[in-house]
N, C-alpha and C. Protein backbone atom coordinates (compact mmCIF):
# COMPACT_ATOMS: atom_id res chain seq x y z
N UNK A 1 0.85 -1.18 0.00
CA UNK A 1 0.00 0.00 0.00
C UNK A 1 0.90 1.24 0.00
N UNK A 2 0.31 2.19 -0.85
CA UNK A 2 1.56 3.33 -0.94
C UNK A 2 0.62 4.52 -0.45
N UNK A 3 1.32 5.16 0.08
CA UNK A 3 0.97 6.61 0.76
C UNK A 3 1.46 7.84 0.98
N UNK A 4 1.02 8.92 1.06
CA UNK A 4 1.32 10.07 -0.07
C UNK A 4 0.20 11.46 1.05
N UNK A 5 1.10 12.91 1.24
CA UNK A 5 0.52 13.79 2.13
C UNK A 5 0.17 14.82 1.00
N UNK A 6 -1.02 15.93 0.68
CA UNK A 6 -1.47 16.83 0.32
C UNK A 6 -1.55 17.95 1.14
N UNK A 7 -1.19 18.99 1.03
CA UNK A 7 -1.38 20.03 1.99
C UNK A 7 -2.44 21.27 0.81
N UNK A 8 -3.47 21.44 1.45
CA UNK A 8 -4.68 22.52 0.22
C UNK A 8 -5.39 22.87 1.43
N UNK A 9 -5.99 24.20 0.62
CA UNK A 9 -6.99 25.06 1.06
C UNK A 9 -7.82 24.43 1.21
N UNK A 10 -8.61 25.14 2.07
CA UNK A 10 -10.93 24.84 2.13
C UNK A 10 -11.16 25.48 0.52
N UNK A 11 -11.96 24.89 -0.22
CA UNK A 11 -12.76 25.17 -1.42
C UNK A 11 -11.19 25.49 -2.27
N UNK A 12 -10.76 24.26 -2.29
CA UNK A 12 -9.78 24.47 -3.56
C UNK A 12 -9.22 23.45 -4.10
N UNK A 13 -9.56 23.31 -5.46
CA UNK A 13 -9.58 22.30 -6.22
C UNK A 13 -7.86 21.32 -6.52
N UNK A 14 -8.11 20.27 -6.66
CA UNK A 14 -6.57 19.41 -6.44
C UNK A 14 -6.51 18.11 -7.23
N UNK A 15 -5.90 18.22 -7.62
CA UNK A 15 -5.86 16.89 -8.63
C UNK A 15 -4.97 15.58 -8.10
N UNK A 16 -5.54 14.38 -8.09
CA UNK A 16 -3.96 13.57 -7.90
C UNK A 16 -3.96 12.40 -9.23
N UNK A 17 -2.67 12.52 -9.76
CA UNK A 17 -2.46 11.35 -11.03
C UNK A 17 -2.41 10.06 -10.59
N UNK A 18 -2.32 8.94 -10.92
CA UNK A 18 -2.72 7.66 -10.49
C UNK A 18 -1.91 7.16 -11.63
N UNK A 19 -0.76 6.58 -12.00
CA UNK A 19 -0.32 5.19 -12.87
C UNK A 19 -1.41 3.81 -12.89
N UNK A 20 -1.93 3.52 -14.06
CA UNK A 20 -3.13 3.05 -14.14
C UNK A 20 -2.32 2.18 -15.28
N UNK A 21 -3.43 0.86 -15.36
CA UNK A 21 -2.59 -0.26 -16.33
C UNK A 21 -3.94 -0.41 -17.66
N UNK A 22 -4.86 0.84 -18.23
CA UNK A 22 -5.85 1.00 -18.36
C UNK A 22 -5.73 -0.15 -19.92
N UNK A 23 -4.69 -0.09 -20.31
CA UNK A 23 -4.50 -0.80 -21.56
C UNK A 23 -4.95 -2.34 -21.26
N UNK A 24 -5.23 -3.09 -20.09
CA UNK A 24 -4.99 -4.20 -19.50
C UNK A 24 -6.13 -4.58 -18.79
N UNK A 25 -7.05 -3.41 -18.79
CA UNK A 25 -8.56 -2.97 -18.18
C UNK A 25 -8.33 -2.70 -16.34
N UNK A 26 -7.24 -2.59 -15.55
CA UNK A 26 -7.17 -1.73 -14.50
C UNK A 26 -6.95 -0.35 -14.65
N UNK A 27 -8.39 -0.34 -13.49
CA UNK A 27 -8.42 1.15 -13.61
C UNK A 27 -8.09 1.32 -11.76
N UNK A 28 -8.36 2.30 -11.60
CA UNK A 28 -8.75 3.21 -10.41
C UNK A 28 -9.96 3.55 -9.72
N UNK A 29 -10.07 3.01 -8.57
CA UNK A 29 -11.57 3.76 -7.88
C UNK A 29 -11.38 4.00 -7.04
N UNK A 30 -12.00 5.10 -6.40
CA UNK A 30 -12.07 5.71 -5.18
C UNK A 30 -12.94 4.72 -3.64
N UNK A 31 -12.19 4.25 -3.14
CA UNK A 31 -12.76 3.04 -2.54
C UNK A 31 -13.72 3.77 -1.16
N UNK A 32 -12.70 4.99 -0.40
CA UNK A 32 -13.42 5.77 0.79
C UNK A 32 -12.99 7.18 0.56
N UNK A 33 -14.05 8.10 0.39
CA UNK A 33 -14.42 9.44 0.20
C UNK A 33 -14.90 10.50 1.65
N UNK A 34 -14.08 10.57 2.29
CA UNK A 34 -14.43 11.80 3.24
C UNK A 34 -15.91 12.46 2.87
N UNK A 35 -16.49 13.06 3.90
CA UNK A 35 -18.11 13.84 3.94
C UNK A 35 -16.70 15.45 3.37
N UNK A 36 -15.79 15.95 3.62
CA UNK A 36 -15.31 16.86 3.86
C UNK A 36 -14.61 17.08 2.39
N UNK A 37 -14.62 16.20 1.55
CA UNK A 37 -13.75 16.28 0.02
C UNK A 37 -14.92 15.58 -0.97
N UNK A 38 -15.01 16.26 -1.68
CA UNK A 38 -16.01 16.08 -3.32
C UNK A 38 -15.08 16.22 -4.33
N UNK A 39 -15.88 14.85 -4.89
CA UNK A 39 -14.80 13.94 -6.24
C UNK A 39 -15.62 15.20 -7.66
N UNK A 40 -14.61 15.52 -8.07
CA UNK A 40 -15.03 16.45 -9.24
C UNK A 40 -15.30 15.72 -10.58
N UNK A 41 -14.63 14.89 -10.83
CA UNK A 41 -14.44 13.88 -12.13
C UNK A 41 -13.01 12.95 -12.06
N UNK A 42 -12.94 12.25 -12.90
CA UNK A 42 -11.46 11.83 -13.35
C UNK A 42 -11.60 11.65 -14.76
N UNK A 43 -10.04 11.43 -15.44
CA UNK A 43 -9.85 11.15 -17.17
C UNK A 43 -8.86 10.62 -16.95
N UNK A 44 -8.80 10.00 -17.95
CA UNK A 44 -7.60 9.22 -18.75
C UNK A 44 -6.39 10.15 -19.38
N UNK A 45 -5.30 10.43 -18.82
CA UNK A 45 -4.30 11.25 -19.97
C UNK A 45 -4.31 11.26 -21.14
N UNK A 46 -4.56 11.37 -22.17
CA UNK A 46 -3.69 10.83 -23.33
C UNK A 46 -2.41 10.69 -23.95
N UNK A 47 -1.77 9.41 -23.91
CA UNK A 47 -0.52 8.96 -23.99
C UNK A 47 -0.04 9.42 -25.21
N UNK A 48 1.24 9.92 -24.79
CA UNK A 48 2.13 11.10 -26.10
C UNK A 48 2.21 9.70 -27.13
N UNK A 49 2.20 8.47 -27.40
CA UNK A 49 2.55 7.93 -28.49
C UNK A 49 1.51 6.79 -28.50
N UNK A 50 1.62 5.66 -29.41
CA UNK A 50 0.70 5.06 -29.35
C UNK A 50 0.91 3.78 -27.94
N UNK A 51 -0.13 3.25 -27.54
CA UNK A 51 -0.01 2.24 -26.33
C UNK A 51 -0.23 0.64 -26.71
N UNK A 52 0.34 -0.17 -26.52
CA UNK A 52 0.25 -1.32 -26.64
C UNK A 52 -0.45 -2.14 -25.17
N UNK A 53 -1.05 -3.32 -25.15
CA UNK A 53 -1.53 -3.74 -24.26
C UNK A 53 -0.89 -3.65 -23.28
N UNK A 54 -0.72 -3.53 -22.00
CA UNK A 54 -0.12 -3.56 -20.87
C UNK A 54 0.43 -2.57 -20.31
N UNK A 55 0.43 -1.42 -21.53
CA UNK A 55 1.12 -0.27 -20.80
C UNK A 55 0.85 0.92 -20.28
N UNK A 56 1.37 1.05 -19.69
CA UNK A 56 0.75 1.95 -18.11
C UNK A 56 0.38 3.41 -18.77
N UNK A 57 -0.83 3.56 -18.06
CA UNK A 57 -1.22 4.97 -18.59
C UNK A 57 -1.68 5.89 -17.27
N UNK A 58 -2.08 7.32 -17.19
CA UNK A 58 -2.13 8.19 -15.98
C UNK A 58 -3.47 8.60 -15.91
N UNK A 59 -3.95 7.93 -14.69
CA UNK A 59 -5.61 8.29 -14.64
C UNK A 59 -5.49 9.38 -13.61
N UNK A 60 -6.32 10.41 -13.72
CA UNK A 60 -6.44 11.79 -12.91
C UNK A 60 -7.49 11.90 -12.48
N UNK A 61 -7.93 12.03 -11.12
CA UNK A 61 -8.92 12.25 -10.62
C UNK A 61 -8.88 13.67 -9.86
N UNK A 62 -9.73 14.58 -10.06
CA UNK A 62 -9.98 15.87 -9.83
C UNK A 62 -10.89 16.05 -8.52
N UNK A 63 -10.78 16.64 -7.30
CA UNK A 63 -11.29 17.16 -6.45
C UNK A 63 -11.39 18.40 -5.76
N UNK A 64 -12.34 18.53 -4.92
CA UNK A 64 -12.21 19.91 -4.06
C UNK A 64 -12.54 19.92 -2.32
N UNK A 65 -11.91 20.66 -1.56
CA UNK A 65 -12.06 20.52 -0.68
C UNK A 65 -13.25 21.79 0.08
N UNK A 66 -14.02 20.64 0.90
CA UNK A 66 -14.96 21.26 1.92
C UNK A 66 -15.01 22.12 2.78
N UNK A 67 -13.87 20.97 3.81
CA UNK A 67 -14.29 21.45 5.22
C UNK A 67 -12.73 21.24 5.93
N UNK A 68 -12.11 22.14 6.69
CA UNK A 68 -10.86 21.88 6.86
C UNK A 68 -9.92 20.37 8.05
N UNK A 69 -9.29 20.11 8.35
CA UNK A 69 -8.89 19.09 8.51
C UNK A 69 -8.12 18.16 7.92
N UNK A 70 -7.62 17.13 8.62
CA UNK A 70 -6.87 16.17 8.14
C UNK A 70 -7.82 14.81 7.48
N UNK A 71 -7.84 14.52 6.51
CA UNK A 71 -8.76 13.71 5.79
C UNK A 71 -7.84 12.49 4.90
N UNK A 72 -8.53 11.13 4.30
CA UNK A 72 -7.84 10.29 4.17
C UNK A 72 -8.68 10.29 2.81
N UNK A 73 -7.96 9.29 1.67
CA UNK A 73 -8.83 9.29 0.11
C UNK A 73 -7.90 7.92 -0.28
N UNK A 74 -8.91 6.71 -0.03
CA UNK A 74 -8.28 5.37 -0.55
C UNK A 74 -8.86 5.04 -1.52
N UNK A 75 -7.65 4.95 -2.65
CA UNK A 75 -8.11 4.05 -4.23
C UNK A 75 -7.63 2.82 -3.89
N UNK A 76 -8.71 2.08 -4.89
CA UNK A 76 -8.29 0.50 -5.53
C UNK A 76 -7.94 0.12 -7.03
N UNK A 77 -6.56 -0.07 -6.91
CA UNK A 77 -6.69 -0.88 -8.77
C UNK A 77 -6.85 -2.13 -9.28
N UNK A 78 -8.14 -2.05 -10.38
CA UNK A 78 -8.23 -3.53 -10.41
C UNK A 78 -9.26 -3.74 -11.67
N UNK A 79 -9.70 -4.65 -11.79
CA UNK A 79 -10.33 -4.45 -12.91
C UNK A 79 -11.98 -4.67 -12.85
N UNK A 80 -12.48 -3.92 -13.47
CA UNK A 80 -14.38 -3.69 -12.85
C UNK A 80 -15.43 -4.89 -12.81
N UNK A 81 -14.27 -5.68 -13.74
CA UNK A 81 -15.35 -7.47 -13.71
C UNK A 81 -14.77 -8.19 -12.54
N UNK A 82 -13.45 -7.99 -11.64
CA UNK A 82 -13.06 -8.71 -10.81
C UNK A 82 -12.72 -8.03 -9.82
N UNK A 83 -12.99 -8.99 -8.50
CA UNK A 83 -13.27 -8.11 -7.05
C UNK A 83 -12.13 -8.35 -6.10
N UNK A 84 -11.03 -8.52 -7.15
CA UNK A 84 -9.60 -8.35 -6.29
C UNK A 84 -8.84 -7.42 -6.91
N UNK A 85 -8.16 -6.31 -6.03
CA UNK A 85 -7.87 -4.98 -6.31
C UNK A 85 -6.19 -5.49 -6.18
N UNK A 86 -5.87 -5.03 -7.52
CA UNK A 86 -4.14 -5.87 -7.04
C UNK A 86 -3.12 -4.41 -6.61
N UNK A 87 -3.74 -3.59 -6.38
CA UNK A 87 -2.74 -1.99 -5.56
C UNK A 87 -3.72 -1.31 -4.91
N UNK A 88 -3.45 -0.99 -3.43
CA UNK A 88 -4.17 -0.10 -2.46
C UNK A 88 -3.19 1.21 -2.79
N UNK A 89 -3.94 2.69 -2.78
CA UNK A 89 -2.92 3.61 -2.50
C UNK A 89 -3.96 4.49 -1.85
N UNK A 90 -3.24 4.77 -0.62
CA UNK A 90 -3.79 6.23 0.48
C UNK A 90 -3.11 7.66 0.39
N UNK A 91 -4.52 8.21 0.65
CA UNK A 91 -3.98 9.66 0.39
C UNK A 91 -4.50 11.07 1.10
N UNK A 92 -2.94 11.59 2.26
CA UNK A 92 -3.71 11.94 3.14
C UNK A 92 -3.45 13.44 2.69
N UNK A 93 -4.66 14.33 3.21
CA UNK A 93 -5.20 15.61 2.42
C UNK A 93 -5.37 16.39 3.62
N UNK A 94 -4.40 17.28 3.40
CA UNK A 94 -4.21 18.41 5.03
C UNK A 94 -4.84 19.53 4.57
N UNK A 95 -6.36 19.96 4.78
CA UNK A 95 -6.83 20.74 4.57
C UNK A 95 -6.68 22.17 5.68
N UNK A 96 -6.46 23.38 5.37
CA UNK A 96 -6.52 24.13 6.34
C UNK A 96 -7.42 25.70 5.78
């Protein structure tokens, strides 16, 4: 499990990139969402050249913050037909 500190404002928007194996059908989901942080969207980068199966691409998920505090944001990667997530990553968000 990998883990990772944010330091942001109340009501200010933050992005975090994600290495994603999207060519391979793992993606990224947001597994636990704080009441205090709202998920704005996410996308897919588009890769500067062409991608062959397996290779890693950068999923971005866009947010904003609420309410101030120390808050936690756990993804799972894995793939959406199967219910074993083969990477946990946490992500802690120092709102002030």
């Amino acid at each position: 499990m990998t883990s990772e500190m944010i330091d942001v404002k109340v009501d200010q928007e933050f992005r975090i990139p994600l290495q994603s194996i999207a060519t391979a059908g793992y993606l990224w989901k947001v597994e636990s969402l704080p009441e205090a942080i709202q998920l704005l969207g996410s996308e897919n980068e588009k890769p500067a050249s062409d991608t062959k199966p397996g290779d890693s691409t950068t999923q971005i998920f866009r947010f904003r913050t609420l309410k101030p505090g120390e808050h936690t944001i756990t993804f799972l990667l894995s793939r959406p037909w199967e219910n074993k997530a083969i990477q946990t990553r946490t992500v802690k968000v120092k709102v002030s």
